[in-house]
C-alpha atoms as a PDB file:
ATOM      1  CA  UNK A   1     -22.246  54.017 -19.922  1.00  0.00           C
ATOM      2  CA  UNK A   2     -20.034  52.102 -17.282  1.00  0.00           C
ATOM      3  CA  UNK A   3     -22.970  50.579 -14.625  1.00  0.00           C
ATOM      4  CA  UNK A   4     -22.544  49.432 -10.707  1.00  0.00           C
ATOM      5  CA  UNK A   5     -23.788  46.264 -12.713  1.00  0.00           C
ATOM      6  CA  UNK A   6     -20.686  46.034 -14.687  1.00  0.00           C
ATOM      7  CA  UNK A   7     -18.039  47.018 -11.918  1.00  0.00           C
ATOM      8  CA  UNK A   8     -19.616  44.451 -10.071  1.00  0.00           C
ATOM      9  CA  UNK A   9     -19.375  41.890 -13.024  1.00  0.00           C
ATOM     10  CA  UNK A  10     -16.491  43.052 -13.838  1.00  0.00           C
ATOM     11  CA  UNK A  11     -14.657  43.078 -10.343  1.00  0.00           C
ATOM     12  CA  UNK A  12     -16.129  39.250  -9.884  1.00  0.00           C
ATOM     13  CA  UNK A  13     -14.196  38.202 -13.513  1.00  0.00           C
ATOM     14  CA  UNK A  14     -11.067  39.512 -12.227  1.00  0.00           C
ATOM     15  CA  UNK A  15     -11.660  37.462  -8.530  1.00  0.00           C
ATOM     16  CA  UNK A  16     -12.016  34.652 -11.181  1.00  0.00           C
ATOM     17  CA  UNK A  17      -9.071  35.072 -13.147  1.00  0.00           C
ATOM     18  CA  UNK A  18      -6.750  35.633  -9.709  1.00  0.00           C
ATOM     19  CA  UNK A  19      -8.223  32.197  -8.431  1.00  0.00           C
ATOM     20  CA  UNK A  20     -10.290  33.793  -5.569  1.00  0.00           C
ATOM     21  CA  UNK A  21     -11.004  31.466  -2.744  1.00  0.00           C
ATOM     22  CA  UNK A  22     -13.419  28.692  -2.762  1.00  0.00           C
ATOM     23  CA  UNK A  23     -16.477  29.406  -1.124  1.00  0.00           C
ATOM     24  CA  UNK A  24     -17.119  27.493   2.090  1.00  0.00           C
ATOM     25  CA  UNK A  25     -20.528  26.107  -0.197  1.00  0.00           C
ATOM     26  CA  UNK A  26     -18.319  25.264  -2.929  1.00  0.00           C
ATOM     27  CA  UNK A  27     -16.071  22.866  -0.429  1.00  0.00           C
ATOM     28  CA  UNK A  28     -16.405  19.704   1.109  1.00  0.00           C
ATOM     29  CA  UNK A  29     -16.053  19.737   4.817  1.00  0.00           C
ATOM     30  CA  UNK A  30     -13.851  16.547   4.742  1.00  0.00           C
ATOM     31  CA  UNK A  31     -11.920  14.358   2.374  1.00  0.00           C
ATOM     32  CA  UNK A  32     -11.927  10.808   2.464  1.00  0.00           C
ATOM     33  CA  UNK A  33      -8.990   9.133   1.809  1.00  0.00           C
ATOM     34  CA  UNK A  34      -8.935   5.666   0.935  1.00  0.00           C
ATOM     35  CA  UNK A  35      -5.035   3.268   1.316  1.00  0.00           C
ATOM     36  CA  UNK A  36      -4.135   0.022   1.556  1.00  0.00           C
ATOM     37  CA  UNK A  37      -1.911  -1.983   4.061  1.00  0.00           C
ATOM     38  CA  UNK A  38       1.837  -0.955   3.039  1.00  0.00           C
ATOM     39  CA  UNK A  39       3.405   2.119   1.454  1.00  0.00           C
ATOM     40  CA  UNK A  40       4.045   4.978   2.902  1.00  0.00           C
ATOM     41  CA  UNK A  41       0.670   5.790   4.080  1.00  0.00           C
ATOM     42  CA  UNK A  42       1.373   5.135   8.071  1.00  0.00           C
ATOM     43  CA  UNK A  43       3.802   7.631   7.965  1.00  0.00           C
ATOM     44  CA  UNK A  44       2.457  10.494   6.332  1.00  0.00           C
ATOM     45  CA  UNK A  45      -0.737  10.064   8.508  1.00  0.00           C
ATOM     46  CA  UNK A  46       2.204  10.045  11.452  1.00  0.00           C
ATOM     47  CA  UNK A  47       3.209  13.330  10.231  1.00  0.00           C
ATOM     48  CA  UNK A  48      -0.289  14.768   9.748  1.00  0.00           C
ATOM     49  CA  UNK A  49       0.619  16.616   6.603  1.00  0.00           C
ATOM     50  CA  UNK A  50      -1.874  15.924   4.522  1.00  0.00           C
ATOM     51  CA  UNK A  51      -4.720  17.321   7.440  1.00  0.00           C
ATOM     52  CA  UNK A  52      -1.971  20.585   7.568  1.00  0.00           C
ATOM     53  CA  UNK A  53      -2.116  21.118   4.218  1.00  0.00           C
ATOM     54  CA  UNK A  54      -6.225  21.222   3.828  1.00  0.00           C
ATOM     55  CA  UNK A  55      -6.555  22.968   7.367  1.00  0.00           C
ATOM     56  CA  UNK A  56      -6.181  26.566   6.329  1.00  0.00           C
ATOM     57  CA  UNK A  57      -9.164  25.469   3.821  1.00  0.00           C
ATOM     58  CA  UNK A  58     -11.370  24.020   7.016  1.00  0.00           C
ATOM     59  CA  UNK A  59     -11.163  20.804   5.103  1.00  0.00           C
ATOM     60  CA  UNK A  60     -11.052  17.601   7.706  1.00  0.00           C
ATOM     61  CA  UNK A  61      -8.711  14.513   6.393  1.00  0.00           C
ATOM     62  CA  UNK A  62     -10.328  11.446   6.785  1.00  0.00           C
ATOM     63  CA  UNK A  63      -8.405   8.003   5.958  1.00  0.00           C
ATOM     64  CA  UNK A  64     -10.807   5.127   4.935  1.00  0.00           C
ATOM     65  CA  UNK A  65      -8.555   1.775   5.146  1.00  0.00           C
ATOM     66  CA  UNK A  66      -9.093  -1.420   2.494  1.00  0.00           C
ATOM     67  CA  UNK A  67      -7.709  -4.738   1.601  1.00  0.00           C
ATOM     68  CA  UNK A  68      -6.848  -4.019  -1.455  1.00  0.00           C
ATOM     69  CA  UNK A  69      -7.789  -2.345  -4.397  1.00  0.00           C
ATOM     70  CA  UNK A  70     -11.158  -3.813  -5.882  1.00  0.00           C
ATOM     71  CA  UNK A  71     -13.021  -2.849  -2.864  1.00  0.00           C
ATOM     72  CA  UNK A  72     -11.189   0.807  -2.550  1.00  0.00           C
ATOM     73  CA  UNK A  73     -12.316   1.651  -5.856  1.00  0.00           C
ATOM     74  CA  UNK A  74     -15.899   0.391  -5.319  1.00  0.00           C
ATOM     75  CA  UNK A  75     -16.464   2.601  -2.509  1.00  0.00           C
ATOM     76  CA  UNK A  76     -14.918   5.556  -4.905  1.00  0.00           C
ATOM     77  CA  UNK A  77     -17.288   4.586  -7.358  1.00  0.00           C
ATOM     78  CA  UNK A  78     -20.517   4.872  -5.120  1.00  0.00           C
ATOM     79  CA  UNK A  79     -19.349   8.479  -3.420  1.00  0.00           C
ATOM     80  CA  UNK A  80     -18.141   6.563   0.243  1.00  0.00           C
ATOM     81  CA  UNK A  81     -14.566   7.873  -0.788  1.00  0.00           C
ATOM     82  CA  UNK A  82     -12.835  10.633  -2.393  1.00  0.00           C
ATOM     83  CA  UNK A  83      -9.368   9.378  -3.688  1.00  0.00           C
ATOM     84  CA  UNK A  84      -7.175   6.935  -3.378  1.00  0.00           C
ATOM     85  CA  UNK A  85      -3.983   4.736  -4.432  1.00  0.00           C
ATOM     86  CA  UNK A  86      -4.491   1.165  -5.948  1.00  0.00           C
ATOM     87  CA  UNK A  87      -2.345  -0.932  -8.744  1.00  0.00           C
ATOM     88  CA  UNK A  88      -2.776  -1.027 -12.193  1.00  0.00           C
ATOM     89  CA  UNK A  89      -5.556  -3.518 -12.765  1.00  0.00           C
ATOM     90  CA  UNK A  90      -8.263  -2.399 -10.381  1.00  0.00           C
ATOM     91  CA  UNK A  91      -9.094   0.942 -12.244  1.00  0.00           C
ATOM     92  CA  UNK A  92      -8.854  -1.269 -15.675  1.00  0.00           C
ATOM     93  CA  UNK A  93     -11.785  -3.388 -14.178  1.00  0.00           C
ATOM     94  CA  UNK A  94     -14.007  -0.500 -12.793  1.00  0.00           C
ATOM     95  CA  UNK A  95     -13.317   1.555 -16.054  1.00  0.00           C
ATOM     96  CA  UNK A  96     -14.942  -1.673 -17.569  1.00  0.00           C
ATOM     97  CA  UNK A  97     -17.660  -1.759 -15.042  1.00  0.00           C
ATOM     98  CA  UNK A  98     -18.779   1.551 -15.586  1.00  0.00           C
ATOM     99  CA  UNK A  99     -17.388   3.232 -12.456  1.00  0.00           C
ATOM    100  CA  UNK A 100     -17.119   6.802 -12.378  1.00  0.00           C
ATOM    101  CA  UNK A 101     -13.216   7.115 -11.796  1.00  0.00           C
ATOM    102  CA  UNK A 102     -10.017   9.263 -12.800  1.00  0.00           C
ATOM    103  CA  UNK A 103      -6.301   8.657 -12.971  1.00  0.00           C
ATOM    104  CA  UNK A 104      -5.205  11.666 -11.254  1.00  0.00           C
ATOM    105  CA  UNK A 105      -1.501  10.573 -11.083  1.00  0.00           C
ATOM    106  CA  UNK A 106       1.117   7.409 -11.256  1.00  0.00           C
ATOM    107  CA  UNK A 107       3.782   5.932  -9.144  1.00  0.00           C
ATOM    108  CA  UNK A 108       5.924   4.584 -11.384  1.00  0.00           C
ATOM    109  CA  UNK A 109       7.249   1.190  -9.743  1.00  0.00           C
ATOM    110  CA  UNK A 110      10.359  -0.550 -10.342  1.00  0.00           C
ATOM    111  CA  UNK A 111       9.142  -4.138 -10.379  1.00  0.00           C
ATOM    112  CA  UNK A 112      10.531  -5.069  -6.911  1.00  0.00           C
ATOM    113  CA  UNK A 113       7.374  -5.482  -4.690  1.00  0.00           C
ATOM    114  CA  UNK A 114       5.380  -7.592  -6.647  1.00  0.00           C
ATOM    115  CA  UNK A 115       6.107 -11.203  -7.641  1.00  0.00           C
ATOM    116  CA  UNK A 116       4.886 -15.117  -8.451  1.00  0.00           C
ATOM    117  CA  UNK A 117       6.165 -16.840  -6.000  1.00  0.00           C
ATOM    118  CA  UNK A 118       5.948 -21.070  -4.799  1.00  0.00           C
ATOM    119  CA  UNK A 119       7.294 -22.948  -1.565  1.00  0.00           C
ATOM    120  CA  UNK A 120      10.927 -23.010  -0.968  1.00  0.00           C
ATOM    121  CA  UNK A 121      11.140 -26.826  -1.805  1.00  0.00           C
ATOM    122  CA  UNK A 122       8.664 -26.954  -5.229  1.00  0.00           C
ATOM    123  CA  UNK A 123       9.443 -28.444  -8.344  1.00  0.00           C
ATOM    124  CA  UNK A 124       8.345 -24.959  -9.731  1.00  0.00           C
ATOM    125  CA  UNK A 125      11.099 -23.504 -11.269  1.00  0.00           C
ATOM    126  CA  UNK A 126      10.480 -20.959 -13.966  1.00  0.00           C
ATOM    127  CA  UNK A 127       6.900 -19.315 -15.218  1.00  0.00           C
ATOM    128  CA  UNK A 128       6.363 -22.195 -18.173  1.00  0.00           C
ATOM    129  CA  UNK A 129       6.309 -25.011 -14.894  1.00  0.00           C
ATOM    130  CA  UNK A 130       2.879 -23.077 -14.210  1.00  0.00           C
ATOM    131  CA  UNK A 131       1.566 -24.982 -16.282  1.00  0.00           C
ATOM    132  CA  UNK A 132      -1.546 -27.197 -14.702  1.00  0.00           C
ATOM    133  CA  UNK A 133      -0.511 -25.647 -11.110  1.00  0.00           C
ATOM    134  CA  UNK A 134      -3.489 -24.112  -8.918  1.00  0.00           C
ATOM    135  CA  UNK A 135      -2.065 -20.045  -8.505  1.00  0.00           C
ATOM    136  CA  UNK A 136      -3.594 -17.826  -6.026  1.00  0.00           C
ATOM    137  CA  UNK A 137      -4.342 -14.111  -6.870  1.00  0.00           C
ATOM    138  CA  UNK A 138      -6.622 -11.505  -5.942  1.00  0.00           C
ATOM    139  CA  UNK A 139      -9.121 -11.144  -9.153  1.00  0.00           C
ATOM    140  CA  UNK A 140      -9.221  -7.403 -10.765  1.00  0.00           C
ATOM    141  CA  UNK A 141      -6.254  -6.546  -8.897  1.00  0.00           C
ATOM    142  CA  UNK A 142      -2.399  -5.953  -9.731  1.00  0.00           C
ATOM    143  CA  UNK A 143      -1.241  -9.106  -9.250  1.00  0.00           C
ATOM    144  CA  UNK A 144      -3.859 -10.201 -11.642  1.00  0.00           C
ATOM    145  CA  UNK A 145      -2.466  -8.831 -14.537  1.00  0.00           C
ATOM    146  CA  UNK A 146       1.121  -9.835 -13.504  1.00  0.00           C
ATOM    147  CA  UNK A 147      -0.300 -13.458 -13.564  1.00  0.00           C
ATOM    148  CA  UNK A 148      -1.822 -12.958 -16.545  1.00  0.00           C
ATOM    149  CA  UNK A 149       1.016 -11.354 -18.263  1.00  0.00           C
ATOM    150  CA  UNK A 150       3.726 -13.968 -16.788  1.00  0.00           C
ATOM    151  CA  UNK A 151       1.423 -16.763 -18.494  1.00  0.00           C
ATOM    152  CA  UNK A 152       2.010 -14.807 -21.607  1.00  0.00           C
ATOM    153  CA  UNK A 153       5.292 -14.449 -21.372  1.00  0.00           C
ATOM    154  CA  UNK A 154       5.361 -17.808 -20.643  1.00  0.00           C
ATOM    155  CA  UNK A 155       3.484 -18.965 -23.873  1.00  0.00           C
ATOM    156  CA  UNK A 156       0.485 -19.986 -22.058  1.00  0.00           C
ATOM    157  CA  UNK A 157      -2.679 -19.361 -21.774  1.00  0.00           C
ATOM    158  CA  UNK A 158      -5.273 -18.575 -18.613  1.00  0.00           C
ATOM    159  CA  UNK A 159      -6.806 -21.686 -19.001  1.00  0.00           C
ATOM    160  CA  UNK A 160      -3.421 -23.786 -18.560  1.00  0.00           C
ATOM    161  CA  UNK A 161      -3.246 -23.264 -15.177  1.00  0.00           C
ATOM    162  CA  UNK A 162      -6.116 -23.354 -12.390  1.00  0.00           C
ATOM    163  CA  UNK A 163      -6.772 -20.181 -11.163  1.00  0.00           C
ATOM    164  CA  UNK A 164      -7.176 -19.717  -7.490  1.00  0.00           C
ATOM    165  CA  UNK A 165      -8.890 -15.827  -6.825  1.00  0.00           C
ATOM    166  CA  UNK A 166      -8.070 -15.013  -3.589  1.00  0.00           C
ATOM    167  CA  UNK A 167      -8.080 -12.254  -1.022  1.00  0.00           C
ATOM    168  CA  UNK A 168      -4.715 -11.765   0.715  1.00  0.00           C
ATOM    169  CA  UNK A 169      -5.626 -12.950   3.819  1.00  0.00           C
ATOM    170  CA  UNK A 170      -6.824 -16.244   2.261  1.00  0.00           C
ATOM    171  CA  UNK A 171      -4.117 -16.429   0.082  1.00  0.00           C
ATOM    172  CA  UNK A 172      -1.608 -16.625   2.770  1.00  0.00           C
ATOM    173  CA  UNK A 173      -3.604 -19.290   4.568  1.00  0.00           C
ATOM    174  CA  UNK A 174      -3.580 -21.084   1.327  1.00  0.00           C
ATOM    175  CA  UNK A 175      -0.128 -20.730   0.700  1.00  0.00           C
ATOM    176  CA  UNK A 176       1.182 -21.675   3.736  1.00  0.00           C
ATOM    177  CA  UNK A 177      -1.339 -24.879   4.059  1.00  0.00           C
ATOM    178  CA  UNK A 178      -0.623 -26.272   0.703  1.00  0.00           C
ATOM    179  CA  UNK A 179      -3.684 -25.810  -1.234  1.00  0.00           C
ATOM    180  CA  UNK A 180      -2.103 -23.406  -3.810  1.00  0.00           C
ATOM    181  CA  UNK A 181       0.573 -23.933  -5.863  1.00  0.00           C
ATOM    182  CA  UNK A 182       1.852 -20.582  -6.272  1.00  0.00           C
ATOM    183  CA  UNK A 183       0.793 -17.275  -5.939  1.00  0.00           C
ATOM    184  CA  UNK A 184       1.186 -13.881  -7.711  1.00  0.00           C
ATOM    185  CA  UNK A 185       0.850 -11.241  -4.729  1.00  0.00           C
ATOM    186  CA  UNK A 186       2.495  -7.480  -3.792  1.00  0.00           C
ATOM    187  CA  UNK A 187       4.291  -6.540  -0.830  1.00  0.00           C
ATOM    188  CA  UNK A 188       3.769  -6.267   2.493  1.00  0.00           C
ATOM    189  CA  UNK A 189       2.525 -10.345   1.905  1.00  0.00           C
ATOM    190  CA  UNK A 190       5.193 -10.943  -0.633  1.00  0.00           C
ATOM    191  CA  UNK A 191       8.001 -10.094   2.165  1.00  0.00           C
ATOM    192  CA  UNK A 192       6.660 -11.480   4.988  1.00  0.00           C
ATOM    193  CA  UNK A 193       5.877 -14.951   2.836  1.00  0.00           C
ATOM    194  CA  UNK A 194      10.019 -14.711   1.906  1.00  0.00           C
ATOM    195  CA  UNK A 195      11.059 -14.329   5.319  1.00  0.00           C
ATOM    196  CA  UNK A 196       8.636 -16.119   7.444  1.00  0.00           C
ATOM    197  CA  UNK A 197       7.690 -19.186   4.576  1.00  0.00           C
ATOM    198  CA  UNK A 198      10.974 -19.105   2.940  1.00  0.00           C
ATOM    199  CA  UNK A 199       8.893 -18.432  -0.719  1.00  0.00           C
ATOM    200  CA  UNK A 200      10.944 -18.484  -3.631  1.00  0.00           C
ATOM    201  CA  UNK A 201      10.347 -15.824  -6.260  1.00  0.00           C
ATOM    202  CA  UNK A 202      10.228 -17.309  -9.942  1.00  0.00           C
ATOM    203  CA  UNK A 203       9.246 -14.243 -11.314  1.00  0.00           C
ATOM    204  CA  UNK A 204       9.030 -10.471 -10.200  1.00  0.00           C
ATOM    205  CA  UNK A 205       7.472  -7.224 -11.808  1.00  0.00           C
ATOM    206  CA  UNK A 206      10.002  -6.159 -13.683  1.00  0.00           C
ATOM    207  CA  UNK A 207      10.804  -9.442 -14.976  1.00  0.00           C
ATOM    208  CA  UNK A 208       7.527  -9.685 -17.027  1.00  0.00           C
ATOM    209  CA  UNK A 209       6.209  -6.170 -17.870  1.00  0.00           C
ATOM    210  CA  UNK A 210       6.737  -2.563 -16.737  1.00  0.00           C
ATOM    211  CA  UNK A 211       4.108  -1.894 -13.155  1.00  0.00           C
ATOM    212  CA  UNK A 212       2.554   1.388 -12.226  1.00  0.00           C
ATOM    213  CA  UNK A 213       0.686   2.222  -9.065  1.00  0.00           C
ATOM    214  CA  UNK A 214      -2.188   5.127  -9.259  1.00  0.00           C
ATOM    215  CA  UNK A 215      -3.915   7.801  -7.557  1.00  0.00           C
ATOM    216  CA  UNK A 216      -7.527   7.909  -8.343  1.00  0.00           C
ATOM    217  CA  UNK A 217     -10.576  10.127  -7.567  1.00  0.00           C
ATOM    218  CA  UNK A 218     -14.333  10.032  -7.993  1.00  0.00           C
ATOM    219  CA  UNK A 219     -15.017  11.896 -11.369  1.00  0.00           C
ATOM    220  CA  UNK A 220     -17.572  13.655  -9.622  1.00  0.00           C
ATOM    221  CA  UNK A 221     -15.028  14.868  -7.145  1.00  0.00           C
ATOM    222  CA  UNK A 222     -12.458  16.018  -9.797  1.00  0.00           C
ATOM    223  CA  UNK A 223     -15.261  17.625 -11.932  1.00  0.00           C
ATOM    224  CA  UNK A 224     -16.249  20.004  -8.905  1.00  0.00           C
ATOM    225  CA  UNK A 225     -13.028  20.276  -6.706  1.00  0.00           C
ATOM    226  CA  UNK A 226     -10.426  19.994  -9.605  1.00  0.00           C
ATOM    227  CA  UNK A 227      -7.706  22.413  -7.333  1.00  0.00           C
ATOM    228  CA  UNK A 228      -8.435  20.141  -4.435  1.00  0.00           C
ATOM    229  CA  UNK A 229      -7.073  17.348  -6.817  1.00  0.00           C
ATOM    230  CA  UNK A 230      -4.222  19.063  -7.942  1.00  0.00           C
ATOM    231  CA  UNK A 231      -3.494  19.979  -3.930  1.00  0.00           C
ATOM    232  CA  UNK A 232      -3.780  16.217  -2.963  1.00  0.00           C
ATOM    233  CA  UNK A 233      -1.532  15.487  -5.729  1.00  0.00           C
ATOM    234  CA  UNK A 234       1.083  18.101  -4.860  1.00  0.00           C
ATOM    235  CA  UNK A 235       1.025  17.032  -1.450  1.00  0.00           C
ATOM    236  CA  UNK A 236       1.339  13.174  -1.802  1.00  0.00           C
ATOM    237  CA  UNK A 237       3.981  14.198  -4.540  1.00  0.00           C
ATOM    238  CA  UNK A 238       6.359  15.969  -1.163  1.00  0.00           C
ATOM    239  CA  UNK A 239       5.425  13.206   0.720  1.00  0.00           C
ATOM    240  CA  UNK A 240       6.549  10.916  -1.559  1.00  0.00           C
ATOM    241  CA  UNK A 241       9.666  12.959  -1.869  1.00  0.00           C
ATOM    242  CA  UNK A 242      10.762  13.156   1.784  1.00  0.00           C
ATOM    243  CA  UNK A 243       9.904   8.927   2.138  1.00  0.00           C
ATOM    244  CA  UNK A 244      12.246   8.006  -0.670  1.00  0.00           C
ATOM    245  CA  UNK A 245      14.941   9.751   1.571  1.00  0.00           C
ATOM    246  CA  UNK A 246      13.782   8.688   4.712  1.00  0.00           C
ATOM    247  CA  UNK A 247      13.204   4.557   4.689  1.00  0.00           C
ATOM    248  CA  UNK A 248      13.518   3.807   8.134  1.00  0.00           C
ATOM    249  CA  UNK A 249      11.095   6.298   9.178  1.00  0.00           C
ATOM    250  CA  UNK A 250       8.729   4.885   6.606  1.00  0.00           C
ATOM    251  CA  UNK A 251       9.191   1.567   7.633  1.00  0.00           C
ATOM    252  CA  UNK A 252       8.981   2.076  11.383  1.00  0.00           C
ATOM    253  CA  UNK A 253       5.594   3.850  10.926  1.00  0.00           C
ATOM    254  CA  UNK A 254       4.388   1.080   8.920  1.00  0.00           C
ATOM    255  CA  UNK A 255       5.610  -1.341  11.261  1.00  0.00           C
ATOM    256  CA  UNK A 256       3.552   0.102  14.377  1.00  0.00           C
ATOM    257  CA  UNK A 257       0.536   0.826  12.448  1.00  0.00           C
ATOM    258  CA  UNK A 258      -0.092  -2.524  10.815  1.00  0.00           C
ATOM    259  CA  UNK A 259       1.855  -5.177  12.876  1.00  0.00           C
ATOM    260  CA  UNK A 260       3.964  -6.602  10.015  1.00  0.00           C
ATOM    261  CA  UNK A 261       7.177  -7.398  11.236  1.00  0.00           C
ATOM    262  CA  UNK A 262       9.242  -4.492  10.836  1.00  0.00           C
ATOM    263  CA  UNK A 263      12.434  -6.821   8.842  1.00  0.00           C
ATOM    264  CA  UNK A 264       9.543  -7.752   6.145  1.00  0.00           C
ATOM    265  CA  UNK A 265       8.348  -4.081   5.981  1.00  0.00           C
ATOM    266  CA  UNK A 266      12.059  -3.067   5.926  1.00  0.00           C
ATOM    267  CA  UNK A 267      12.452  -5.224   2.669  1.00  0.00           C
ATOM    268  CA  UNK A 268       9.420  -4.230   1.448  1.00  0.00           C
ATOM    269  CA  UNK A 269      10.137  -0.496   1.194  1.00  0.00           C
ATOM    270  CA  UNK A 270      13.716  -0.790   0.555  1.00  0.00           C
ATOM    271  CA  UNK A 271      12.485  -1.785  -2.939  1.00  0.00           C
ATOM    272  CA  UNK A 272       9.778   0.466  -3.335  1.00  0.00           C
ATOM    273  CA  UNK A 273       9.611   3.759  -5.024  1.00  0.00           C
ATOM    274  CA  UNK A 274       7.110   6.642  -3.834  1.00  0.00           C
ATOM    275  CA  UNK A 275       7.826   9.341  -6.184  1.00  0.00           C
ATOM    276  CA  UNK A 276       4.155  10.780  -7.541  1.00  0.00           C
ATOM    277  CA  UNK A 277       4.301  12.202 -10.952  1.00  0.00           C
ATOM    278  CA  UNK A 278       1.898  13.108 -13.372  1.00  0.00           C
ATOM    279  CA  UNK A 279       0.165  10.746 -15.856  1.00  0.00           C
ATOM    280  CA  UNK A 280       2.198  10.594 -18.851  1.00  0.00           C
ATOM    281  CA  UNK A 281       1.821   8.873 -22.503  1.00  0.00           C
ATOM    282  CA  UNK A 282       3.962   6.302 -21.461  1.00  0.00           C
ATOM    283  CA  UNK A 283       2.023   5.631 -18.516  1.00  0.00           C
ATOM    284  CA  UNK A 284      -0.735   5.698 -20.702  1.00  0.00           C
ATOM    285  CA  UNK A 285       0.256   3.614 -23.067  1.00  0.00           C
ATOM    286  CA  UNK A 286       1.352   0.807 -20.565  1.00  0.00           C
ATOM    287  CA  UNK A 287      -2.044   1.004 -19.046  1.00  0.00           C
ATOM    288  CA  UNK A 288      -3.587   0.538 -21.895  1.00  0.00           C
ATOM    289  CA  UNK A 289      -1.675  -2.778 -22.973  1.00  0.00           C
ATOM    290  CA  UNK A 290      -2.645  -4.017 -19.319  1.00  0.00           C
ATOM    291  CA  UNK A 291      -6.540  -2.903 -20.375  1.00  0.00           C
ATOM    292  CA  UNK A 292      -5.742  -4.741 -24.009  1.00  0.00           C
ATOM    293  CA  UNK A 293      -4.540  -7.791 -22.326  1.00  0.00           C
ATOM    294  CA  UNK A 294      -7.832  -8.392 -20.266  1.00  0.00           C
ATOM    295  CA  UNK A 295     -10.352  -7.766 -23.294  1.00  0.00           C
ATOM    296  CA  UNK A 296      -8.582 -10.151 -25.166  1.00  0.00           C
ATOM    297  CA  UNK A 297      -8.682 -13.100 -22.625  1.00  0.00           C
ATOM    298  CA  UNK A 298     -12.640 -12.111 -21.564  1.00  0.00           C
ATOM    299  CA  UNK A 299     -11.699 -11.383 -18.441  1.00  0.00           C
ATOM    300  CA  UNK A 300     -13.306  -7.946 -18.413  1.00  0.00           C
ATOM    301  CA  UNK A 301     -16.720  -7.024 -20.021  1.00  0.00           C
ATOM    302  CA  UNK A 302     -15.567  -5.075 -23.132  1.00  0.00           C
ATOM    303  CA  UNK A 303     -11.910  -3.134 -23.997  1.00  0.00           C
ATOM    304  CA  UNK A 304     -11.751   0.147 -22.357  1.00  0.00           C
ATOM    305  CA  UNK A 305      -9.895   3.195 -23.804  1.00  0.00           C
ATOM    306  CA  UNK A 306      -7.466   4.459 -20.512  1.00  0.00           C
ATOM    307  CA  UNK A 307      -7.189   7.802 -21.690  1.00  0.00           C
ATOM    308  CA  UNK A 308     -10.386   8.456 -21.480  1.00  0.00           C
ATOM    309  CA  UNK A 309     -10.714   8.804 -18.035  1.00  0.00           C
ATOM    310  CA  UNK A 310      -7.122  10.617 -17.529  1.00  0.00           C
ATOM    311  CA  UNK A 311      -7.418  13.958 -15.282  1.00  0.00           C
ATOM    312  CA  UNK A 312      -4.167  15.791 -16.637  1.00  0.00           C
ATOM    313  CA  UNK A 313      -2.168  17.345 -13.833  1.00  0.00           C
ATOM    314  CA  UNK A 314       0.099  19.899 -14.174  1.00  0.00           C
ATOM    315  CA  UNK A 315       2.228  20.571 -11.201  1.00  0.00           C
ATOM    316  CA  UNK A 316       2.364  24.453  -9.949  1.00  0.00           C
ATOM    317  CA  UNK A 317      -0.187  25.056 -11.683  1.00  0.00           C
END
């Protein structure tokens, strides 16, 4: 016999099935965002899309700033952020560390805004002339590994040269006073050293391995809001779409929101790519030879396996 109990039940599968609205219990009342200096971040918080997009859920935007990416990912890990966009080493080092991360999607770069670069007049030529130099980086962070895999390249090891782990900040002063030899950095700093230090590039992205950038959220976050995810995703993923036609918008934001001069952010996104795309094998497996690369050198505390912690995102869905 056919029960209120099982009309019920069965009208609350059906809610289920249709994707019935999240409860306001079973939604945070903000999300917390955290970028970096650069991209196209100043611009799509210009255009408040993002906030649009989670209003009609009563979901607040909040936009957490950082360095760079070490530091974003830390505050992921411990719950003070919800998502956000680093380069390929920082999630390798977390992962390593135990942090409780996903890749929730990939920006697949074309090698332009990253490079090793030296002083205009140094005796540095190519990536072999490394070789006993002092080379600023920032440590677990993208320019890491492209130090570590130019040296490779190269046919030399990490301890031929003397590393120099840096924060961007001190890296410039370094660079510009002398006390480094060279240093492996990522735009907005790699532009403004070219115009305003004259830095030579000896080796960029592209000419060493393949880069990708990521999106990455707390796996506690994707484990309960997994459609919130997938929304954040689709709408970096427009956004991403409109800057790669609109440059000068991109860069103008940028401009006014950091106080880079707006020639070195011109350059800087000129060369850049925003498309957001789903994590693919490819982007897998290039991770992973970035993740190999580390535990073979010691430089993190055992290998990782990158697909592990892959949150599969399948647009429209």
């Amino acid at each position: 016999m056919i029960t209120r109990r099982h009309i019920i039940a069965g009208a609350l599968l059906l809610a289920s099935a249709a994707g019935s609205p999240v409860r306001a219990e079973d939604k945070p009342a903000e999300i917390r965002i955290g970028t970096q200096k650069g991209g196209f971040f100043p611009a799509v918080r210009q255009r408040y899309t993002i906030e649009n997009a989670f209003k009609p859920l009563g979901i607040e935007i909040k936009w957490i700033d950082f360095q760079f990416g070490p530091p974003l990912l830390e505050a992921i890990n411990v719950g003070s952020v919800d998502f956000g966009f680093v380069g390929d080493s920082p999630p390798i080092f977390a992962q390593a560390g135990g942090a409780r991360i996903r890749y929730v999607a990939a920006v697949k770069s074309e090698g332009n805004t990253q490079a090793i670069i030296v002083p205009r007049d140094s005796a540095i030529r190519t990536l072999a002339d490394l070789k006993g130099k002092r080379v600023a980086f920032g440590k677990g962070s993208s320019a890491h590994n492209l130090l570590v895999a130019a040296l490779e390249k190269a046919g030399l090891s990490w301890s031929d040269i003397t590393p120099a782990p840096l924060a961007p900040a001190d890296a410039t002063a370094a660079f510009i006073k002398g006390s480094v030899d060279a240093w492996s950095i990522w735009d907005p700093y790699l532009a403004l050293a070219e115009l305003k230090e004259r830095a030579r590039v000896i080796a960029f992205d592209k000419d060493v391995h393949k880069p990708n950038a990521f999106y990455i959220a707390g796996s506690d976050f994707v484990d309960r809001y997994p459609s919130l995810v997938a929304k954040l995703n689709a709408a970096f993923a427009s956004e991403g779409g409109w800057a790669n036609g609109h440059h000068e918008e991109v860069a103008k934001a940028q401009a006014e929101a950091t106080g880079v001069d707006i020639e070195a952010v011109r350059r800087f996104v000129d060369r850049s790519n925003f498309s957001v795309v789903p994590i693919d094998g490819e982007v897998v497996r290039s991770q992973q030879a970035v993740a190999d690369r580390f535990a073979k050198l010691g430089l993190i505390p055992k290998p990782v396996s990158v697909s592990d912690i892959v949150w599969r995102w399948t647009p429209g869905s």
